[in-house]
N, C-alpha and C. Protein backbone atom coordinates (compact mmCIF):
# COMPACT_ATOMS: atom_id res chain seq x y z
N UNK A 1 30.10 -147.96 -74.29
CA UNK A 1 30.18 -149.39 -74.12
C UNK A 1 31.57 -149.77 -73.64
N UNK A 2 31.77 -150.90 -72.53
CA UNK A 2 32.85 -151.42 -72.48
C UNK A 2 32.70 -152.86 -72.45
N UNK A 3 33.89 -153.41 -72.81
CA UNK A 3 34.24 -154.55 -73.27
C UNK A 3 35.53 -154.88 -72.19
N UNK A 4 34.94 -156.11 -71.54
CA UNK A 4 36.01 -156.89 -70.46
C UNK A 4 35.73 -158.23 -69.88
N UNK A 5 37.17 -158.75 -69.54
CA UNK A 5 37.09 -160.00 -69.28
C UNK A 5 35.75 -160.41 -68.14
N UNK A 6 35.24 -161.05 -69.00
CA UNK A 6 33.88 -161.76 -67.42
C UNK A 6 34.70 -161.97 -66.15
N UNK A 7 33.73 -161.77 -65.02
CA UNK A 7 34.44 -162.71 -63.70
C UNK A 7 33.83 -163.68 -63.22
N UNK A 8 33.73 -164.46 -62.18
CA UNK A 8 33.24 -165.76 -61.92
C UNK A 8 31.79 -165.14 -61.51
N UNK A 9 31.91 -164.09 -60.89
CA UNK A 9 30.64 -162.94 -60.44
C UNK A 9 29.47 -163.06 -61.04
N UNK A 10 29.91 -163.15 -62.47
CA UNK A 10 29.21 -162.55 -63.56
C UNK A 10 28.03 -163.67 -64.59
N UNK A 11 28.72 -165.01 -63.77
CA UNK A 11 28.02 -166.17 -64.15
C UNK A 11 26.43 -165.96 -64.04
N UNK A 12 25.67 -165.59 -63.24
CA UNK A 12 24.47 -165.24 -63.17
C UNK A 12 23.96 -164.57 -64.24
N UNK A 13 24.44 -163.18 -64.65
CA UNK A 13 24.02 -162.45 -65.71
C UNK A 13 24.33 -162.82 -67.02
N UNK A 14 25.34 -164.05 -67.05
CA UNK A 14 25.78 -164.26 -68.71
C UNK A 14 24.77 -164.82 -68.71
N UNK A 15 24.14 -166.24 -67.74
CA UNK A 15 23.11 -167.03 -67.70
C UNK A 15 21.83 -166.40 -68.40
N UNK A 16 21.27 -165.86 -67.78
CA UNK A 16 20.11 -164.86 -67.74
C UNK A 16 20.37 -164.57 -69.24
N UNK A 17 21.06 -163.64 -69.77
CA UNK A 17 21.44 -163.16 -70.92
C UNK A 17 21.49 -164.45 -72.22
N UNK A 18 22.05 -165.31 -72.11
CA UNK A 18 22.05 -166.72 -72.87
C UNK A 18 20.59 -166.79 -73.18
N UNK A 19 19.76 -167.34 -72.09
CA UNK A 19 18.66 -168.14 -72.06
C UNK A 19 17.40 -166.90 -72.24
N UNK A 20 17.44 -165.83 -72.17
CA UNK A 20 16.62 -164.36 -72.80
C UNK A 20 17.08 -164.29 -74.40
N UNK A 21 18.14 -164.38 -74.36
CA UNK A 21 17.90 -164.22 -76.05
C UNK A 21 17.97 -165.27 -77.19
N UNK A 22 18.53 -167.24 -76.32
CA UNK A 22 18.10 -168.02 -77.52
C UNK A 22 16.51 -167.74 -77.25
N UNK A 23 15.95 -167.75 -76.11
CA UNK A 23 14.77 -167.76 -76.29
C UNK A 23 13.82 -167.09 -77.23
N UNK A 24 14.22 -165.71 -77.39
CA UNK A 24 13.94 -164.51 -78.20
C UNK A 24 14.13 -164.94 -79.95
N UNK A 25 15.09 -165.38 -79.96
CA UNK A 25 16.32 -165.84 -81.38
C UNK A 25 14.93 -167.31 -81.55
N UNK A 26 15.29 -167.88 -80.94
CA UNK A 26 15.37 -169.34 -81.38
C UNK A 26 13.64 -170.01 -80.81
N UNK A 27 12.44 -169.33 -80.37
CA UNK A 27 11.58 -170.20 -79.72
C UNK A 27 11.43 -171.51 -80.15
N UNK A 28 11.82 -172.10 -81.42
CA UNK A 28 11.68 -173.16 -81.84
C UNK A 28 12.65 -174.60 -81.19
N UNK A 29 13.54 -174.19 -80.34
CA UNK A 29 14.57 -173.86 -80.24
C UNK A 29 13.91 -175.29 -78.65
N UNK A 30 14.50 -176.46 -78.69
CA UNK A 30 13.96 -177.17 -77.38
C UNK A 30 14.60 -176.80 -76.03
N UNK A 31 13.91 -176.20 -74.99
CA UNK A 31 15.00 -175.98 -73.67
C UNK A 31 15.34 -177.21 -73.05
N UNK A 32 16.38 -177.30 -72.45
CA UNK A 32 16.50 -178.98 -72.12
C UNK A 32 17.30 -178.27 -70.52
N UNK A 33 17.32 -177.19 -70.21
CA UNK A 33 18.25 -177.03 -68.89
C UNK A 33 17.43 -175.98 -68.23
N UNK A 34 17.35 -176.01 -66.58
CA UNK A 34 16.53 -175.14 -66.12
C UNK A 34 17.60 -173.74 -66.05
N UNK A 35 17.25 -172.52 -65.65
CA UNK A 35 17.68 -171.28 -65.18
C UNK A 35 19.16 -171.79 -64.19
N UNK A 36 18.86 -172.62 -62.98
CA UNK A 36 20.14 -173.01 -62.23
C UNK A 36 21.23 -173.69 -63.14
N UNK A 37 20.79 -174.33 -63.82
CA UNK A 37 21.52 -175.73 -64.68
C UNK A 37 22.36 -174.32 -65.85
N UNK A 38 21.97 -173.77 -66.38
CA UNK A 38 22.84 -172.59 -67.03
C UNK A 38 23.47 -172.03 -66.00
N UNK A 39 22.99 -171.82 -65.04
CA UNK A 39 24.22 -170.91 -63.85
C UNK A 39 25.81 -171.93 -63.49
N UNK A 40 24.95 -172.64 -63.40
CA UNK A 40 26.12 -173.80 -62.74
C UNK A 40 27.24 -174.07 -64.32
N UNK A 41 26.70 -174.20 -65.56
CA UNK A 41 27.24 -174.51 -66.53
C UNK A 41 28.48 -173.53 -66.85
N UNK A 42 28.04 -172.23 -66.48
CA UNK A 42 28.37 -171.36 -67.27
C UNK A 42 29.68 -170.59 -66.13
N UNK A 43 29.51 -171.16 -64.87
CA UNK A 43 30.33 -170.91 -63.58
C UNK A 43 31.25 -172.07 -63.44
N UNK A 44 30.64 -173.31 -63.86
CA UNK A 44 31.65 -174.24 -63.91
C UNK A 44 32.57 -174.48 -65.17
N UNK A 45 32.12 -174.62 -65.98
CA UNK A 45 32.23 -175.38 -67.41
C UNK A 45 32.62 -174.12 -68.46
N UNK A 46 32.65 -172.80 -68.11
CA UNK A 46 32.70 -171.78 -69.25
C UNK A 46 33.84 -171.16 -68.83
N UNK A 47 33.37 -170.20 -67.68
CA UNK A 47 34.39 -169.22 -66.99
C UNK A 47 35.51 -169.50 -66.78
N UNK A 48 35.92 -170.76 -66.28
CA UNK A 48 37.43 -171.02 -66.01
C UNK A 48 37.84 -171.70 -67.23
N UNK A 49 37.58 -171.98 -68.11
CA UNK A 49 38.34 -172.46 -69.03
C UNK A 49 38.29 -171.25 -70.86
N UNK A 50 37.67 -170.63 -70.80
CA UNK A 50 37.00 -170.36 -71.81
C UNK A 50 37.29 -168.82 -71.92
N UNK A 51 38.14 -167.98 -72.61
CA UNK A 51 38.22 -166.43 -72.58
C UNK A 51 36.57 -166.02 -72.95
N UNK A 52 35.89 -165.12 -71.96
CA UNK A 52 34.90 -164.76 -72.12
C UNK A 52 34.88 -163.59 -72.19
N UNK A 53 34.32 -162.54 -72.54
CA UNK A 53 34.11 -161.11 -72.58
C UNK A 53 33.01 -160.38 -72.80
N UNK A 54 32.60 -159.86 -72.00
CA UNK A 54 31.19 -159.22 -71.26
C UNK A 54 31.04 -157.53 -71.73
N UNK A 55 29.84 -157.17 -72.66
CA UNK A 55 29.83 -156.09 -72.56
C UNK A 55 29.05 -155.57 -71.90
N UNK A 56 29.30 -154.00 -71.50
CA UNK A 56 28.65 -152.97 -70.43
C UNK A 56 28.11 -151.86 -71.16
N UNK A 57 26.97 -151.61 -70.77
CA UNK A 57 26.47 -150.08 -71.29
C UNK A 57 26.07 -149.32 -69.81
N UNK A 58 27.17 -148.57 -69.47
CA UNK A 58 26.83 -148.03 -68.01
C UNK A 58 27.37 -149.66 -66.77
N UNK A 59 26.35 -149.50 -66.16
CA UNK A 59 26.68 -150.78 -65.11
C UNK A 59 26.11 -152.09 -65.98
N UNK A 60 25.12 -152.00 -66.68
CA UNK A 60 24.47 -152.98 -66.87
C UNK A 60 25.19 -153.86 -68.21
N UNK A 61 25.09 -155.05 -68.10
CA UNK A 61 25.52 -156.06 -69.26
C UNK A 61 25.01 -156.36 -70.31
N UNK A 62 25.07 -156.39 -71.24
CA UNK A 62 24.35 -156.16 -72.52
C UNK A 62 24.63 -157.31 -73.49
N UNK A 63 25.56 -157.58 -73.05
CA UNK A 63 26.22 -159.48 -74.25
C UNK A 63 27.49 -160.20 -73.61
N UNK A 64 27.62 -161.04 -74.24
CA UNK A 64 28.75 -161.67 -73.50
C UNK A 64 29.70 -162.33 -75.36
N UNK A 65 31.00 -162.81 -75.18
CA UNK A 65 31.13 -164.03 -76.06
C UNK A 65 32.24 -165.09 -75.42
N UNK A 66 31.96 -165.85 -75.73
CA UNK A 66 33.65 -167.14 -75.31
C UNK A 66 33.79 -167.64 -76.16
N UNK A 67 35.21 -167.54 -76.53
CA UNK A 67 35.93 -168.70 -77.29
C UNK A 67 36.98 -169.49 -76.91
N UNK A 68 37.34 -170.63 -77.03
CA UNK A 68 38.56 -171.40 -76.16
C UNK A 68 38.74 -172.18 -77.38
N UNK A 69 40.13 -172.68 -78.02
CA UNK A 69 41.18 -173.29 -78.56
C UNK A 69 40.26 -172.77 -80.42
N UNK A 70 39.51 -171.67 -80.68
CA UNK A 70 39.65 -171.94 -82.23
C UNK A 70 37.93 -172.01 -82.53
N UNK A 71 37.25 -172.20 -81.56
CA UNK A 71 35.87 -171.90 -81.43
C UNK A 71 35.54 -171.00 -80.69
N UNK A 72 34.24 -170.23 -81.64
CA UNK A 72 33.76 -169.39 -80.93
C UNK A 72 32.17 -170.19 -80.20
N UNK A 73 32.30 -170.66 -79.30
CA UNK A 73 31.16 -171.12 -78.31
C UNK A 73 30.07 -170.31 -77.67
N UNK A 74 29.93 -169.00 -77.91
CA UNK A 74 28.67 -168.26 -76.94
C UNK A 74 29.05 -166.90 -77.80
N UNK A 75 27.76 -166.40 -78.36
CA UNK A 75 27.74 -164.83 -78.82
C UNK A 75 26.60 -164.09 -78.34
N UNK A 76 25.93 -163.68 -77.62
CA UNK A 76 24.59 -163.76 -76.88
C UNK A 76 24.78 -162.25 -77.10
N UNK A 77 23.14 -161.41 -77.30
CA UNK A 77 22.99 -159.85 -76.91
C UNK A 77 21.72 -159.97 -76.12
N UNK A 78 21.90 -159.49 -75.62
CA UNK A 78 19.99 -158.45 -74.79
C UNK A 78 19.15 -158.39 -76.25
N UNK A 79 18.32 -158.88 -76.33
CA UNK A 79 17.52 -158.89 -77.32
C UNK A 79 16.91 -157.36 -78.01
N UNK A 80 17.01 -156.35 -76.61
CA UNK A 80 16.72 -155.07 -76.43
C UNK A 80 17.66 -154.93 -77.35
N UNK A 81 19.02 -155.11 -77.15
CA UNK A 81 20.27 -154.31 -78.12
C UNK A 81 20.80 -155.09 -79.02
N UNK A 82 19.34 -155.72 -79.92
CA UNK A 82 19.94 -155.97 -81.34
C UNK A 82 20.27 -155.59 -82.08
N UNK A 83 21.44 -155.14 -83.42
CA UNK A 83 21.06 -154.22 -84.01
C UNK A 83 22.07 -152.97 -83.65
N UNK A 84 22.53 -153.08 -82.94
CA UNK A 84 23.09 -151.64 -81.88
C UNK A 84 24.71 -151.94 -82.06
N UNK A 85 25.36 -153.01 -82.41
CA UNK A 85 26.19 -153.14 -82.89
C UNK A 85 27.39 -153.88 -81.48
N UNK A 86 26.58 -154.38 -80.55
CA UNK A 86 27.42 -154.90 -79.15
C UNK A 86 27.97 -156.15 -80.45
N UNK A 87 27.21 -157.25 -80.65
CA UNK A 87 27.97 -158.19 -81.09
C UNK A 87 29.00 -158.35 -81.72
N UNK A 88 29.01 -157.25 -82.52
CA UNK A 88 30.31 -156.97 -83.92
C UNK A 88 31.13 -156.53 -82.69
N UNK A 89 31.08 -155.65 -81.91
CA UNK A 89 32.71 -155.00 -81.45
C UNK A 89 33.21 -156.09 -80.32
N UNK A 90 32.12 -157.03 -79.60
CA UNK A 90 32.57 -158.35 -78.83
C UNK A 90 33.18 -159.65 -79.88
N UNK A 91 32.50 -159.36 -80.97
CA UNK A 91 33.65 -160.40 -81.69
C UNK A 91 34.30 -160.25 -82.30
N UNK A 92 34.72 -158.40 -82.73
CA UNK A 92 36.38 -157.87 -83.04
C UNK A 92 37.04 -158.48 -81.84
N UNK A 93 36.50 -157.97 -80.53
CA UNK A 93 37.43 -158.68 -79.56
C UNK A 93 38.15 -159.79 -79.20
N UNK A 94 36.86 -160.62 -79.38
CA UNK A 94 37.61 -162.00 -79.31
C UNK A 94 38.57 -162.57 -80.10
N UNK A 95 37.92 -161.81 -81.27
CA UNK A 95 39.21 -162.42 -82.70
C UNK A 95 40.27 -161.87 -83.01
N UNK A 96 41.01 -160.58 -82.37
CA UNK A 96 41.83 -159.46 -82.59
C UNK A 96 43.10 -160.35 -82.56
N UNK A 97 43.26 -161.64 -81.74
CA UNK A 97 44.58 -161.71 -81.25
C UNK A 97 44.47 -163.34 -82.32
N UNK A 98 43.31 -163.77 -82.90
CA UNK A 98 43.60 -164.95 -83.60
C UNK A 98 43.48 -164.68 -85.17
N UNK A 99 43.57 -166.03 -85.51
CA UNK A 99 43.83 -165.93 -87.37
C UNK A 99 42.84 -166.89 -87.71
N UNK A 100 42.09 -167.67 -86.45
CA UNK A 100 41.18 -168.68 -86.79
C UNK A 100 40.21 -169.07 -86.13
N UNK A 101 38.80 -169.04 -86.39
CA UNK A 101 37.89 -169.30 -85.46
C UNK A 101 36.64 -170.06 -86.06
N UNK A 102 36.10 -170.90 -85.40
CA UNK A 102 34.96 -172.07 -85.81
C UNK A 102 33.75 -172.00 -85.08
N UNK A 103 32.56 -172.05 -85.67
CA UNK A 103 31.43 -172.40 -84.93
C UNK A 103 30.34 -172.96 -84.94
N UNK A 104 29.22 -173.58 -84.40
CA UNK A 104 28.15 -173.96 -84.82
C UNK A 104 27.12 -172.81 -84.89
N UNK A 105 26.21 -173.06 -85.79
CA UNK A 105 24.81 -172.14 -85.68
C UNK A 105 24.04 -173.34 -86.33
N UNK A 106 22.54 -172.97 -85.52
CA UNK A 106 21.49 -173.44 -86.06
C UNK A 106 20.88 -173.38 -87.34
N UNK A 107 20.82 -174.15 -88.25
CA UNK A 107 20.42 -173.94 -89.92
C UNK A 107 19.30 -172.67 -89.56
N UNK A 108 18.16 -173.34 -88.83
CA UNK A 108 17.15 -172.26 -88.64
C UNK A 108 17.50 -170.73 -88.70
N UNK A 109 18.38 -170.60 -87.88
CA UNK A 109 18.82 -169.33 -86.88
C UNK A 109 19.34 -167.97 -88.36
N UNK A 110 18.18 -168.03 -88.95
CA UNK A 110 18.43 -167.20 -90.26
C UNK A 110 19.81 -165.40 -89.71
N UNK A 111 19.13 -165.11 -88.62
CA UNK A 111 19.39 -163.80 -88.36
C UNK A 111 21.08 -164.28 -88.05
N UNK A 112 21.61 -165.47 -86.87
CA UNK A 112 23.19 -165.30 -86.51
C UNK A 112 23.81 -166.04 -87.99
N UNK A 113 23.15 -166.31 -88.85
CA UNK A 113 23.94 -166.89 -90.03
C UNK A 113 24.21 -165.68 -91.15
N UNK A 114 23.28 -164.57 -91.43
CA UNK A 114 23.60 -163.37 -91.73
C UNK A 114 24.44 -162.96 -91.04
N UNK A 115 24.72 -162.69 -89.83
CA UNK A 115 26.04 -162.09 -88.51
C UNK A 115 27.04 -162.06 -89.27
N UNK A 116 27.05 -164.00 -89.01
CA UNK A 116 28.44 -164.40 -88.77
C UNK A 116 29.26 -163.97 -91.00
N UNK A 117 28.17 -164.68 -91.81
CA UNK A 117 29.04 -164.16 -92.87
C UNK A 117 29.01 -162.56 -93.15
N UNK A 118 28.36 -162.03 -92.84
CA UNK A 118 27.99 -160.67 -92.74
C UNK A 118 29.80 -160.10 -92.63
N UNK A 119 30.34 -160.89 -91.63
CA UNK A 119 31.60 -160.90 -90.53
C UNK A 119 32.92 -161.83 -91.29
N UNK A 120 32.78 -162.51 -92.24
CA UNK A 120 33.35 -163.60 -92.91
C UNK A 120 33.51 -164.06 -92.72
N UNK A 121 32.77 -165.01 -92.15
CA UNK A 121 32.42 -166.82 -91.61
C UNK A 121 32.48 -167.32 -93.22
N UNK A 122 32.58 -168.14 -93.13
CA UNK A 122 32.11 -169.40 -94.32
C UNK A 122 30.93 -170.50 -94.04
N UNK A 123 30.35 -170.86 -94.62
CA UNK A 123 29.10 -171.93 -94.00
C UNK A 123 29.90 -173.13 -94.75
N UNK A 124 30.25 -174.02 -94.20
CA UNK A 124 31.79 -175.12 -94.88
C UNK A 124 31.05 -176.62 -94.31
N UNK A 125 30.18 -176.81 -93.06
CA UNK A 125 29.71 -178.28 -93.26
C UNK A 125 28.11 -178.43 -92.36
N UNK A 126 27.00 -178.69 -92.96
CA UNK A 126 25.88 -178.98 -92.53
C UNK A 126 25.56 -180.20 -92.13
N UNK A 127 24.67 -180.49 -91.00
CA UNK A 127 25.14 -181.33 -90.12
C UNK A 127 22.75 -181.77 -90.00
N UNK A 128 22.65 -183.32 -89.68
CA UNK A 128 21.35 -183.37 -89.03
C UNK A 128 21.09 -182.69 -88.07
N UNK A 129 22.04 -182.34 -87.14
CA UNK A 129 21.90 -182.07 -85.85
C UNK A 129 22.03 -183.26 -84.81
N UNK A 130 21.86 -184.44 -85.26
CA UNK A 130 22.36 -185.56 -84.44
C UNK A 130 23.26 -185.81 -83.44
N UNK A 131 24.46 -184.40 -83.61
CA UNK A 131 25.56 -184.79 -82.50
C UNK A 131 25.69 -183.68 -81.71
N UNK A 132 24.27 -182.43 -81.89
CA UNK A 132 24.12 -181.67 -80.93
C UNK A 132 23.14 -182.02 -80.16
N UNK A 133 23.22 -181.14 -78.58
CA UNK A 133 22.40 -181.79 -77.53
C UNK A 133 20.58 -181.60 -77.52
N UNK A 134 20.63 -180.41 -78.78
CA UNK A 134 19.44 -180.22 -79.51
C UNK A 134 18.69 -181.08 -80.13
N UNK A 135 19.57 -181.86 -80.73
CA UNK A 135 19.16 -182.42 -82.03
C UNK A 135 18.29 -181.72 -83.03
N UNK A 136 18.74 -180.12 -83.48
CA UNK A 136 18.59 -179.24 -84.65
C UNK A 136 19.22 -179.81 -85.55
N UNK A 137 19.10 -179.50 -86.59
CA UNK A 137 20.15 -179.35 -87.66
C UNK A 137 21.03 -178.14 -87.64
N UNK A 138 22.25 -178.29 -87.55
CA UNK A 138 23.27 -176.93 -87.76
C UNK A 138 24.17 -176.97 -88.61
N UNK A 139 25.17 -176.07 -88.80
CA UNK A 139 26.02 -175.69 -89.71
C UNK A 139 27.21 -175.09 -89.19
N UNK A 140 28.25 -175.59 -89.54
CA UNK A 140 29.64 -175.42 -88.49
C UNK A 140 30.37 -174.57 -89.62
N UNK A 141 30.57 -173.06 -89.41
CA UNK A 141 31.21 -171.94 -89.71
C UNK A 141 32.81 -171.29 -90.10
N UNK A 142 33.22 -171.15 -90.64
CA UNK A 142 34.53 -171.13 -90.21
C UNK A 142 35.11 -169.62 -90.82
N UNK A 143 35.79 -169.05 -90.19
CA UNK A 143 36.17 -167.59 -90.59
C UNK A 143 38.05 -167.92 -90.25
N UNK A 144 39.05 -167.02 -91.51
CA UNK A 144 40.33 -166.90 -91.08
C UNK A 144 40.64 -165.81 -91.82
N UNK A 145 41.67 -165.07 -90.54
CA UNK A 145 42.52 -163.75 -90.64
C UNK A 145 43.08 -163.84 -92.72
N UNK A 146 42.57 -162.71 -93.22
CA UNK A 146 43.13 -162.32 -94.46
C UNK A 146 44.33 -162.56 -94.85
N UNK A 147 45.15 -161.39 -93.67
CA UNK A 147 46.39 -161.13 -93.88
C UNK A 147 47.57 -162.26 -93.84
């Protein structure tokens, strides 16, 4: 496996990868954006602002994550490689160089709420879902460096 910075290139396959596995994760889960509308999001609105990091098994991409100022915003695997341990070593990555990181998950989303405390998140404030674009109910996470 390797682990490296996304490129603007790569917007297509994070896409693809996102929308394959909330789908997988989450069917309950309302789609509100087509296949292009994630390309464009994730090329405009992610990549240039957002440290992202893409893993590889061989040529092919297998997960992605971004975090920008203290949130972690996107943890996505190939649904194929659940389990296989891409997510844990993409979010040693992201977190290696911080002491603090925040996130939302879906109350539902039983399996990334095991992950994340699995990982030492905290589950610290539950929410209607009212001020996501879902309107789920979620739960905003919070994990900080020990040492």
């Amino acid at each position: 496996m390797i682990i490296e910075e996304a490129l603007f290139a790569d917007a297509k396959t994070i896409a693809k990868i996102h929308r394959t596995s909330r789908q997988e994760a989450m069917p309950w889960l309302p789609v509100l954006h087509t296949p292009e509308e994630d390309i464009w999001y994730f090329k405009t609105m992610v990549l240039p602002v957002e440290k992202v990091l893409i893993a590889r098994e061989g040529v092919h991409a297998v997960g992605f994550i971004s975090v920008n100022q203290g949130w972690l915003n996107h943890l996505y695997i190939t649904p194929d490689r659940w389990g296989s341990g891409f997510g844990t070593k993409l979010l040693q990555a992201a977190r290696s160089d911080l002491s603090y990181l925040q996130l939302w998950v879906f109350q539902k989303n039983a399996r990334a709420r095991h992950f994340y405390s699995k990982h030492g998140f905290c589950e610290c404030e539950f929410t209607d879902g009212q001020n996501n674009e879902e309107k789920v109910p979620d739960i905003r996470m919070d994990w900080a460096r020990d040492d």
